[in-house]
Protein backbone atom coordinates (compact mmCIF):
# COMPACT_ATOMS: atom_id res chain seq x y z
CA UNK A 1 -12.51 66.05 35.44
CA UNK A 2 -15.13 63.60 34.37
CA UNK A 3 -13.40 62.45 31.39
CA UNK A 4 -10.36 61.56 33.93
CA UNK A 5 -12.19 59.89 36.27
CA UNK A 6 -13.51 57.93 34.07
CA UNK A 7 -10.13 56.73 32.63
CA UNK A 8 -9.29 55.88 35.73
CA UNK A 9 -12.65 53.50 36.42
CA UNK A 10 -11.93 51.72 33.30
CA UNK A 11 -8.30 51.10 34.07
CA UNK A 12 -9.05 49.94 37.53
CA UNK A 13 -11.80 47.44 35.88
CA UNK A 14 -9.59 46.34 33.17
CA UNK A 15 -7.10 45.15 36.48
CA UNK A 16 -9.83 43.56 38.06
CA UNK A 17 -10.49 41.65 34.77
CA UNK A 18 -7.23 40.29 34.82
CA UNK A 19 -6.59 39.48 38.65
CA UNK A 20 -9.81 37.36 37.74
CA UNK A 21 -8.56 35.81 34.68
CA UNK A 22 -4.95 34.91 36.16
CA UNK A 23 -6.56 33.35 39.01
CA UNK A 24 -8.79 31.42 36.89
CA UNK A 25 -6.45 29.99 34.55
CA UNK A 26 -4.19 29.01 37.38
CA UNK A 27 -7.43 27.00 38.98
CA UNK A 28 -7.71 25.40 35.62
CA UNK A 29 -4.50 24.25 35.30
CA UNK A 30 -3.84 23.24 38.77
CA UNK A 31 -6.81 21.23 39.41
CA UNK A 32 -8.53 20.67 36.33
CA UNK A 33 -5.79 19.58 34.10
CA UNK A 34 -2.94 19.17 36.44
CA UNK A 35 -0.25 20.77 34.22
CA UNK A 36 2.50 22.08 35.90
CA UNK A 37 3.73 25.50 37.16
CA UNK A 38 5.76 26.18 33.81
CA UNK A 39 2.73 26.35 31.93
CA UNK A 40 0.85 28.38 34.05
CA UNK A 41 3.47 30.50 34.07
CA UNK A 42 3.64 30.91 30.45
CA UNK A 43 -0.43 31.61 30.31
CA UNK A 44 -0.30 34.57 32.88
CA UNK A 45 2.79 36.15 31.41
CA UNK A 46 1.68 36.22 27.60
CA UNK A 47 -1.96 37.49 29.26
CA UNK A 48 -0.22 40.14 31.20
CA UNK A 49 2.21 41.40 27.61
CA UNK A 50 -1.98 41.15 26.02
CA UNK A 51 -3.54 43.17 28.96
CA UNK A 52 -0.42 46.07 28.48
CA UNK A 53 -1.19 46.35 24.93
CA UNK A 54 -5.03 46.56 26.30
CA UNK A 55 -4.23 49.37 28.50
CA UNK A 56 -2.61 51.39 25.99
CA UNK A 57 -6.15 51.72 23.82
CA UNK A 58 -8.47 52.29 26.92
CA UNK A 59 -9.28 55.70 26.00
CA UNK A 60 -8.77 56.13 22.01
CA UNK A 61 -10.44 59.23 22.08
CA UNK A 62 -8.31 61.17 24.31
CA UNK A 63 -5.28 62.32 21.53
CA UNK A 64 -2.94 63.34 24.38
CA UNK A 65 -3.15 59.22 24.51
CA UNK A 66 -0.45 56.94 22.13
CA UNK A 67 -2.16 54.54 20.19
CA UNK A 68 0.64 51.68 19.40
CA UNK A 69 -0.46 48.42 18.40
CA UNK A 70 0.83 46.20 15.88
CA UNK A 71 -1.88 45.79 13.22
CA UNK A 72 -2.08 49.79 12.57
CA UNK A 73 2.10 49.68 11.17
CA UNK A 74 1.73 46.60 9.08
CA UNK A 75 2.93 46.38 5.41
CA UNK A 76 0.98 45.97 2.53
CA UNK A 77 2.26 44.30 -0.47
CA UNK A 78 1.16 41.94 -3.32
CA UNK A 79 -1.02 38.87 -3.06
CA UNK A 80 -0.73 39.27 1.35
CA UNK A 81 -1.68 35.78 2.83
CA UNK A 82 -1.64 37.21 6.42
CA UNK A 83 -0.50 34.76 9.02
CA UNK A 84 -1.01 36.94 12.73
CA UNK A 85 1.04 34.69 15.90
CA UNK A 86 0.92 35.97 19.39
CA UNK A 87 4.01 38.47 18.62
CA UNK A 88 4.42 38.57 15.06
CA UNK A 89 2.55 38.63 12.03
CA UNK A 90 4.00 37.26 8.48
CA UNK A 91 3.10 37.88 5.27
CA UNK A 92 3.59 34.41 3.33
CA UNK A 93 4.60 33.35 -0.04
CA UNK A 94 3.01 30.41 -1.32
CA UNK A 95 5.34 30.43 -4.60
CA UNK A 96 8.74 30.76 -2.45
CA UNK A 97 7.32 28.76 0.51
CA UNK A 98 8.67 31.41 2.76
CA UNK A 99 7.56 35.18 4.05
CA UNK A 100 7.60 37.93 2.45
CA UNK A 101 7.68 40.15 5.48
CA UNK A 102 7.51 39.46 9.15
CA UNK A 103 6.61 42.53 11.38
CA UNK A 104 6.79 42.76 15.36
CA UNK A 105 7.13 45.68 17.75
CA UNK A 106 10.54 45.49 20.07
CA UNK A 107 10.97 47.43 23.25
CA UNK A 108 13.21 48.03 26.36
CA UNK A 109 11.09 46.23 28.58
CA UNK A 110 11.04 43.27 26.15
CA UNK A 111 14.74 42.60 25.06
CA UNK A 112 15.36 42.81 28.93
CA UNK A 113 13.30 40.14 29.47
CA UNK A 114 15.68 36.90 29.51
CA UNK A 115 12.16 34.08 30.56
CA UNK A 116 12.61 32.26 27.70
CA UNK A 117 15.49 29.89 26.59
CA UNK A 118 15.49 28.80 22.72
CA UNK A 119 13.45 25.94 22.30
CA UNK A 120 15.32 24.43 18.58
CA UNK A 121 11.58 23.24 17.86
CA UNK A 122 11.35 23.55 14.18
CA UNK A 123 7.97 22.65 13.11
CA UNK A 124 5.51 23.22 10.07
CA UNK A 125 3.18 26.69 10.88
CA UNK A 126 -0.75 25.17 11.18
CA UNK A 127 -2.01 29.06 10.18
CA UNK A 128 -0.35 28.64 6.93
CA UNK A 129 -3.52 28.00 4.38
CA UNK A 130 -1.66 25.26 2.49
CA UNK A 131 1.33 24.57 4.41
CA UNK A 132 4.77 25.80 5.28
CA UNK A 133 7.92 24.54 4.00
CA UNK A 134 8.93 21.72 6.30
CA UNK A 135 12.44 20.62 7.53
CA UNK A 136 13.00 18.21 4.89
CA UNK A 137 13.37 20.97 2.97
CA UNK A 138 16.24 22.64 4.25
CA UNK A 139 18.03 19.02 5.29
CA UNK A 140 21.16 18.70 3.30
CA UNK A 141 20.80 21.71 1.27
CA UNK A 142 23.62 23.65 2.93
CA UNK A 143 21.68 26.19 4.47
CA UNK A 144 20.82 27.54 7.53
CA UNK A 145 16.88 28.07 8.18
CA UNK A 146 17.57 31.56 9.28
CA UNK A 147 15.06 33.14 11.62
CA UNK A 148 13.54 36.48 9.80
CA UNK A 149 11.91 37.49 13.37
CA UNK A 150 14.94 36.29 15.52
CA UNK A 151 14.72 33.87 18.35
CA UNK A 152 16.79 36.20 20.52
CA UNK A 153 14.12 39.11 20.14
CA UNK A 154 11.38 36.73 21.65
CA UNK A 155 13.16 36.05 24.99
CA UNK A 156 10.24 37.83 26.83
CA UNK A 157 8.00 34.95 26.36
CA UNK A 158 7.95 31.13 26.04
CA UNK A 159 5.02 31.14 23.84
CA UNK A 160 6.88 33.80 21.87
CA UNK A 161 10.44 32.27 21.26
CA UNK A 162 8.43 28.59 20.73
CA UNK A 163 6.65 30.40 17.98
CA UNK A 164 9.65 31.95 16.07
CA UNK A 165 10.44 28.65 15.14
CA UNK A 166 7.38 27.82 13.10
CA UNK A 167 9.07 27.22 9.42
CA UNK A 168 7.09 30.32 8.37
CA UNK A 169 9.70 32.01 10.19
CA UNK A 170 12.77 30.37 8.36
CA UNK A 171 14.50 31.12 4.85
CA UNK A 172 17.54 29.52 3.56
CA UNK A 173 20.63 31.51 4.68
CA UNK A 174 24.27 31.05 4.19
CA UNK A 175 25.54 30.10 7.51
CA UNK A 176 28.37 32.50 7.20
CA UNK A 177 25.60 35.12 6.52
CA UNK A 178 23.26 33.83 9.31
CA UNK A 179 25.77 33.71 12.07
CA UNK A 180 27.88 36.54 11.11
CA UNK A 181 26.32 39.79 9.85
CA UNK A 182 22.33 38.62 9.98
CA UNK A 183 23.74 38.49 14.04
CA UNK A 184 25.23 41.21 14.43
CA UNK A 185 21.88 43.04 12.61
CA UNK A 186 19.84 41.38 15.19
CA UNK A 187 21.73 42.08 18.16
CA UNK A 188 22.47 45.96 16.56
CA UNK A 189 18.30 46.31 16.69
CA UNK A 190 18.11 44.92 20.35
CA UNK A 191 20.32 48.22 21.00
CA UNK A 192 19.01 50.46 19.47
CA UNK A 193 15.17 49.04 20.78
CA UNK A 194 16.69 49.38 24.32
CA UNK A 195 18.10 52.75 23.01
CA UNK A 196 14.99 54.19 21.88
CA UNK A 197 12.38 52.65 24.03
CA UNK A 198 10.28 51.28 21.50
CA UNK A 199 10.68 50.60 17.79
CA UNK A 200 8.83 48.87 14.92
CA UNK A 201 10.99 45.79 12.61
CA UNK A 202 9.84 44.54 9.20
CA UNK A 203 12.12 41.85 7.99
CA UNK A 204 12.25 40.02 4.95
CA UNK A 205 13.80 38.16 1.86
CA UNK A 206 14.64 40.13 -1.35
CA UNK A 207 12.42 37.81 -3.57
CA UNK A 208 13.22 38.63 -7.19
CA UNK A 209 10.44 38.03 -10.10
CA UNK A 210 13.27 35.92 -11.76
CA UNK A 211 13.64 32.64 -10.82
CA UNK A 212 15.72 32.28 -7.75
CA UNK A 213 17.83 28.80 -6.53
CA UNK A 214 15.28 26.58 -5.15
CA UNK A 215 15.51 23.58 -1.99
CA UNK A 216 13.62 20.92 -1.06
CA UNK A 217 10.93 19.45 -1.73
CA UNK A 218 8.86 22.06 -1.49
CA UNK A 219 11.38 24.29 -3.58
CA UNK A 220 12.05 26.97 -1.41
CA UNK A 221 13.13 29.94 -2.70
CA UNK A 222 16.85 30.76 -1.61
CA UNK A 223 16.75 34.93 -1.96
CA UNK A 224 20.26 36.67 -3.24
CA UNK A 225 19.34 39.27 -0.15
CA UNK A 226 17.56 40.05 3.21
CA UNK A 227 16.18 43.21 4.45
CA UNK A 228 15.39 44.65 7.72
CA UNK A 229 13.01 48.04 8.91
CA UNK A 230 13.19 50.01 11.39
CA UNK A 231 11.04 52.54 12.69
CA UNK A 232 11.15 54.57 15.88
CA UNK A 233 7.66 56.48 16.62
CA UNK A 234 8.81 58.14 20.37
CA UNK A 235 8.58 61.61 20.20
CA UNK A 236 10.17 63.90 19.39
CA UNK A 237 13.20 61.59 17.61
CA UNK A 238 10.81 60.04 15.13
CA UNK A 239 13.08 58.10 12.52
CA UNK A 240 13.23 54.99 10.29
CA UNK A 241 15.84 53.46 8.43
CA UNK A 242 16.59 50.01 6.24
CA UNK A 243 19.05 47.54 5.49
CA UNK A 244 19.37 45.55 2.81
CA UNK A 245 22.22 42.81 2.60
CA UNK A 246 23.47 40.01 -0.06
CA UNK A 247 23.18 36.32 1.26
CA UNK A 248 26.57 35.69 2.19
CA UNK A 249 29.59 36.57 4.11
CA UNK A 250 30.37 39.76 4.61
CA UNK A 251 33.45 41.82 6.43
CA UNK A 252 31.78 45.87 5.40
CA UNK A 253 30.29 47.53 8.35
CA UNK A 254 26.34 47.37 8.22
CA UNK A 255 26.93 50.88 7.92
CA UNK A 256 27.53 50.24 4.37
CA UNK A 257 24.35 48.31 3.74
CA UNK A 258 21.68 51.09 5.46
CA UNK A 259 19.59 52.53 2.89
CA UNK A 260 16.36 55.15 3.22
CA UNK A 261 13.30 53.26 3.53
CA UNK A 262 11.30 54.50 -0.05
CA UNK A 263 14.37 53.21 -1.54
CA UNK A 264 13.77 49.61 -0.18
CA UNK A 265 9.70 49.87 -1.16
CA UNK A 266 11.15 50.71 -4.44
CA UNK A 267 13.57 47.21 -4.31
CA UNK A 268 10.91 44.87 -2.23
CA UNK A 269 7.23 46.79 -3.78
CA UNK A 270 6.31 46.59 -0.34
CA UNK A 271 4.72 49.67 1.01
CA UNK A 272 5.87 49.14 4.65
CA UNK A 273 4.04 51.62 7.09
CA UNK A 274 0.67 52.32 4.46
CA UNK A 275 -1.01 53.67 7.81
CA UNK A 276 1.04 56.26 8.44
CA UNK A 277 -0.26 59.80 7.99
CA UNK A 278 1.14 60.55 4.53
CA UNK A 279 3.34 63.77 5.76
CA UNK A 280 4.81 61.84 8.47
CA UNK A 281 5.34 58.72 6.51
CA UNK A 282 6.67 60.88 3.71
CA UNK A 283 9.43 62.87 6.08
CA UNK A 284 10.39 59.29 7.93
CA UNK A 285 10.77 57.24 4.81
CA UNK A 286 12.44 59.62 2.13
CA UNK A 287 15.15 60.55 4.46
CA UNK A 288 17.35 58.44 7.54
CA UNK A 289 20.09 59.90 9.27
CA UNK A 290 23.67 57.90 9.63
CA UNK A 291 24.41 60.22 12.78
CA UNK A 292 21.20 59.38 14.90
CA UNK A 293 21.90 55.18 14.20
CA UNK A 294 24.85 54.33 16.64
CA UNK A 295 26.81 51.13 15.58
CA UNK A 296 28.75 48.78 18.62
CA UNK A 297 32.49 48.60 17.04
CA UNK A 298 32.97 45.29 19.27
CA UNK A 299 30.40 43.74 17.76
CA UNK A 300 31.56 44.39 14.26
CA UNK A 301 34.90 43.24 14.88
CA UNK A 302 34.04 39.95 16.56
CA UNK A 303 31.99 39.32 13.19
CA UNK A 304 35.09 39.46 11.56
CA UNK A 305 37.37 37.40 14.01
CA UNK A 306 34.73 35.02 15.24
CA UNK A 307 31.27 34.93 13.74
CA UNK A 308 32.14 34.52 9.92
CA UNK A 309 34.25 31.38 10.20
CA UNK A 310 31.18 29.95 12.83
């Protein structure tokens, strides 16, 4: 009974914390620095998405409690220059002036959440050590600068969408690629995060060893492929799957692209959930199952009609 009450004590202090806080950073804003509402807006809703993730680790040593933050699913691969944002974290690639990875948590709560509009503000990433690739690079090269962690799964936030357009974000994509089947990817994992609650993305290029086209500048790496992760940790329909997709148009159904995760490790030598506890990582990466991924047959044929010819 202690152990409860004392839960609860700590929760109802970790509120008071914050009723403080958000009152204090609208007083600063309002009188100190006279920026307007928007802004304070923005403050006290990223604070409040910070204090829920807060919540969730009050009481680590209780196991009936779910542990879920970002930094204990993040891949591990070669060389990591870890670049951590408010909602994502990035692996980057100095040689290919892009990411390797880009991992982020989606859930229902989140993709519901239309607050933010897309900003279009392209702009170098200040956390990279020496420097993103820059928009010179990508002008007049004939490709997109696709988002790896998509604008339209950072809606919940201003702060959040302003951030997925830092150029650590971008790789050159085909535009028939980016706005047709790269799309209808992103959109597919919206459902399925609203499906299942909660799920875990890792999202990448397929940078071969080989030398690859280069842009820019800054000779940015154009990869042949793209890859996305998925992982869904809610009890008791724990499951993971992975795409992997040339860079160009296609007209299969992503269907045709899903593969089991080990197999993309084996593609990408990225060891994407390294914290997992080996059995479970084991069972959730060596296997996926078609039958428990459902697919929106609208979507797919508006890709085909509409999206590829964009």
């Amino acid at each position: 009974m202690s152990n409860k009450n004392s839960f609860w004590n700590v929760l109802f202090t970790l509120f008071l914390i914050a009723g403080f806080l958000i009152v204090g950073i609208y007083v600063y804003f309002r009188y100190v620095e006279g920026r307007n509402m928007d802004q304070i807006k923005d403050k006290i809703e990223d604070f409040v998405i910070e204090t829920d993730s807060l919540i969730q680790d009050v009481d680590k040593n209780d196991p009936s409690r779910k542990v879920t933050r970002l930094e204990n699913y993040l891949p591990k691969s070669e060389n990591d220059i870890i670049v951590e944002h408010n909602f994502f974290t990035l692996s980057y690639s100095e040689k290919d002036e892009q990411a390797k990875w880009v991992a982020f948590e989606l859930t229902k709560d989140k993709v519901n959440s239309f607050i933010a509009e897309r900003t279009n503000d392209f702009r170098e990433d200040p956390k990279v050590p020496k420097g993103s690739a820059a928009l010179k690079d990508y002008r007049g090269s004939g490709y997109d600068r696709g988002h790896l962690c998509a604008a339209g799964d950072m809606t919940f936030s201003r702060t959040a969408m302003s951030e997925s357009f830092y150029m650590s974000n971008m790789s050159p994509q085909s535009k028939s690629f980016n706005r047709g089947v790269w799309k209808e990817l992103e959109q597919q994992v919206r459902d399925w995060a609203r499906a299942n609650k909660h799920i875990y993305v890792i999202t990448g290029p397929v940078l071969r060893k080989r030398e690859n086209k280069k842009i820019g500048v800054n000779r940015v790496t154009v990869p042949h492929a793209y890859y996305k992760v998925i992982l869904d940790l809610t009890e008791p329909d724990q499951k993971g799957i992975a795409f992997m997709i040339p860079n160009e148009k296609q007209t299969q159904r992503l269907e045709m692209f899903e593969m089991s995760i080990d197999q993309l490790e084996k593609i990408t030598n990225i060891d994407f959930f390294p914290a997992l506890p080996d059995a479970l990582e084991h069972e959730l990466e060596s296997n996926y199952d078609p039958m428990r991924w459902i697919y929106d047959e609208e979507r797919f044929q508006q890709r085909l009609s509409v999206w590829n010819y964009e």
